[in-house]
Protein backbone atom coordinates (compact mmCIF):
# COMPACT_ATOMS: atom_id res chain seq x y z
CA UNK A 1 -17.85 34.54 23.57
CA UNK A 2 -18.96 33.10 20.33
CA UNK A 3 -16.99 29.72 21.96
CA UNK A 4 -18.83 29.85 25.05
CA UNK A 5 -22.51 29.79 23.21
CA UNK A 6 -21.13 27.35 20.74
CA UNK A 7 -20.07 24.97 23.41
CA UNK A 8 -23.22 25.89 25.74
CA UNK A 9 -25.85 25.10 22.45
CA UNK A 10 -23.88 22.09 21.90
CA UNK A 11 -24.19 20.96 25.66
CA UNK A 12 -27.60 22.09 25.54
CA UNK A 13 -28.29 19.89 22.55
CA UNK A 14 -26.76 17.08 24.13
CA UNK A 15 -28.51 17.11 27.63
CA UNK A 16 -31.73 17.55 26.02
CA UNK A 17 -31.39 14.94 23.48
CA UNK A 18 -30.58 11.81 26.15
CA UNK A 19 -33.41 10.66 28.05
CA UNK A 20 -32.21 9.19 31.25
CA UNK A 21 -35.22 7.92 32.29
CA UNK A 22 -36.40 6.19 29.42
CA UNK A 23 -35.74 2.38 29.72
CA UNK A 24 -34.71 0.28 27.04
CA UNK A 25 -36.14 -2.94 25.96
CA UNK A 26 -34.39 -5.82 27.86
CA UNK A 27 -34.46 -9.33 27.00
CA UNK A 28 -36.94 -11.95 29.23
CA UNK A 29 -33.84 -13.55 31.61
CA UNK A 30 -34.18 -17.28 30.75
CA UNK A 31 -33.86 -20.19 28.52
CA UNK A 32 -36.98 -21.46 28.08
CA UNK A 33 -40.18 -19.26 28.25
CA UNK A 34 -43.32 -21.45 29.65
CA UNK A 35 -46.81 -20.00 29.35
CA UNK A 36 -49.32 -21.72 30.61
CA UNK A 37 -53.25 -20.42 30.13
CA UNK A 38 -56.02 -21.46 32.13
CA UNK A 39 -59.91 -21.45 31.95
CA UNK A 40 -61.81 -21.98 34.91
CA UNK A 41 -64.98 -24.75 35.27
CA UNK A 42 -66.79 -21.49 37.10
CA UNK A 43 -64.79 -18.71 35.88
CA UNK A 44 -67.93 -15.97 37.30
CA UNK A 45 -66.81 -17.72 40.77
CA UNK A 46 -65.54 -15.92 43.70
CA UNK A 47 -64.51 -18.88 45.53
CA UNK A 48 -63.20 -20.44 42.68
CA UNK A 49 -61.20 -17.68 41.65
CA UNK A 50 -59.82 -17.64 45.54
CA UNK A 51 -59.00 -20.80 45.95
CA UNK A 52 -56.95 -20.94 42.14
CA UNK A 53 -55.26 -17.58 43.25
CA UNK A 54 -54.46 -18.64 46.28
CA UNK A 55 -52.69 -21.99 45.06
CA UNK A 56 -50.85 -20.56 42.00
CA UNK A 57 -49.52 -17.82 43.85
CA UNK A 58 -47.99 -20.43 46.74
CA UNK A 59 -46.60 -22.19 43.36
CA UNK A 60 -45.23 -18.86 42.24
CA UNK A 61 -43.55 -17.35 45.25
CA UNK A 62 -42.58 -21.09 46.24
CA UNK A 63 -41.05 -22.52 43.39
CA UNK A 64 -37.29 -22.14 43.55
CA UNK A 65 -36.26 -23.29 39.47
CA UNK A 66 -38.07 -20.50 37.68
CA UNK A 67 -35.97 -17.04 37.17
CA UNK A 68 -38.73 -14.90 36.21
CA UNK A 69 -42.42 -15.29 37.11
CA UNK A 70 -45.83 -13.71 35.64
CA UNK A 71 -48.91 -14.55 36.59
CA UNK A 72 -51.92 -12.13 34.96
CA UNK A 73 -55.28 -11.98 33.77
CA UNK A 74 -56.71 -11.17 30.35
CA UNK A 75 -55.42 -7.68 28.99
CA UNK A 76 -58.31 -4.80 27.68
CA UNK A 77 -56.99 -4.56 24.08
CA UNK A 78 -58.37 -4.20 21.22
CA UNK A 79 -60.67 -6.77 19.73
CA UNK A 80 -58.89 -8.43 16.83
CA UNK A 81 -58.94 -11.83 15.29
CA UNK A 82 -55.38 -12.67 16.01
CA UNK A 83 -55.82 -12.15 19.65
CA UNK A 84 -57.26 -14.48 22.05
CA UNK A 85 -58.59 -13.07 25.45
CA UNK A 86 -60.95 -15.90 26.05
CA UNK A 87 -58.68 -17.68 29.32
CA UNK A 88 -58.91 -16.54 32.74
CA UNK A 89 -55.61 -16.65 34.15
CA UNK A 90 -51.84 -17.28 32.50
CA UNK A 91 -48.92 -17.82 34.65
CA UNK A 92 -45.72 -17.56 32.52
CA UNK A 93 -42.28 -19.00 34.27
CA UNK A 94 -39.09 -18.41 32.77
CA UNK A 95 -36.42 -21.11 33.32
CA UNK A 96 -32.50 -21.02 32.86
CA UNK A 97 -32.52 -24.16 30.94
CA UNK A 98 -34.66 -26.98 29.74
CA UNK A 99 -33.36 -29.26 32.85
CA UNK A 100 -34.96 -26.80 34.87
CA UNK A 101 -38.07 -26.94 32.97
CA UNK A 102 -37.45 -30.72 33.16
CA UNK A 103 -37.48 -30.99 36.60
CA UNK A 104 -40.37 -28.38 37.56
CA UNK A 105 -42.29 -30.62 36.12
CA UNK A 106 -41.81 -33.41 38.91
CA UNK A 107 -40.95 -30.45 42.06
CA UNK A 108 -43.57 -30.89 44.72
CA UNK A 109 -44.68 -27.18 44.35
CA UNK A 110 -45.86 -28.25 40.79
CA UNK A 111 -47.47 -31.07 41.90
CA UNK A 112 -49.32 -29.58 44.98
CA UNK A 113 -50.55 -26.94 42.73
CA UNK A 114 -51.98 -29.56 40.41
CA UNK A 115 -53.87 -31.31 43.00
CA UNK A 116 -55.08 -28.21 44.82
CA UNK A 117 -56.40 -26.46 41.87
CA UNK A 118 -57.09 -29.49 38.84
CA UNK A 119 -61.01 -29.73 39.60
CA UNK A 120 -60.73 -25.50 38.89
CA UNK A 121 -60.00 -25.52 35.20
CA UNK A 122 -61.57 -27.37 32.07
CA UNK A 123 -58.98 -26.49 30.17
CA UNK A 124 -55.21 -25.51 30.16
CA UNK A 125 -53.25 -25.01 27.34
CA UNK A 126 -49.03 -24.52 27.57
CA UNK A 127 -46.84 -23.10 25.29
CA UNK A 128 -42.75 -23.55 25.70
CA UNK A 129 -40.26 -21.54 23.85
CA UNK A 130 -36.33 -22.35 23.78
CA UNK A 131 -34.48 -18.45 23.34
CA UNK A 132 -33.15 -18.14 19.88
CA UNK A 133 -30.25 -15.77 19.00
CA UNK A 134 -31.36 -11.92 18.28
């Protein structure tokens, strides 16, 4: 008996001590990282807005050279000095290796979006990052 509640306390211990639901951190699948920040000319502008949504998300879903593909809006965090909430949109594409960051740069989807969506934004600002050993 004393075996039993040993054994069913240990079990008990163990089940309740593994969290199968809890995810663990992964890293972003990808070479290169490239995050890419937008402000709008009109940023208070419905149509604008519409007509930049509606041409990054044809890049997004069209693009075939990116593995991984964000595209969001400002978060509500805190208000600090290190953080910068000022843009309107950023799109961040992950690539599986600087060729294919190379040659997104010249794919027609790219382009396209460019020429749709250029006269939206007065400013853009990227920011690439090669994956470095953890």
């Amino acid at each position: 008996m004393k075996i039993q509640n040993s054994l069913l306390l240990i079990l008990l211990i163990f089940t309740t001590s593994c969290n199968p639901s809890e995810k663990k951190s992964q890293m972003i699948e990808g070479v290169l990282v490239h995050s890419v920040y937008f402000w709008l000319n009109n940023p208070e502008s419905e149509d604008d807005r519409k007509v930049f949504e509606k041409a990054i998300k044809r890049l997004i879903s069209t693009n075939k050279l990116a593995v991984k593909k964000h595209l969001g809006k400002p978060g509500n965090t805190a208000k600090r000095g290190v953080v910068d909430n000022s843009y309107d949109y950023c799109m961040i594409l992950t690539f599986p290796t600087l060729e294919a960051q190379r040659l997104y740069q010249d794919d027609p989807t790219h382009l396209i979006f460019i020429d749709q969506a250029k006269h939206l934004w007065k400013k853009v600002t990227v920011y690439d990052s090669m994956k470095e050993p953890i």
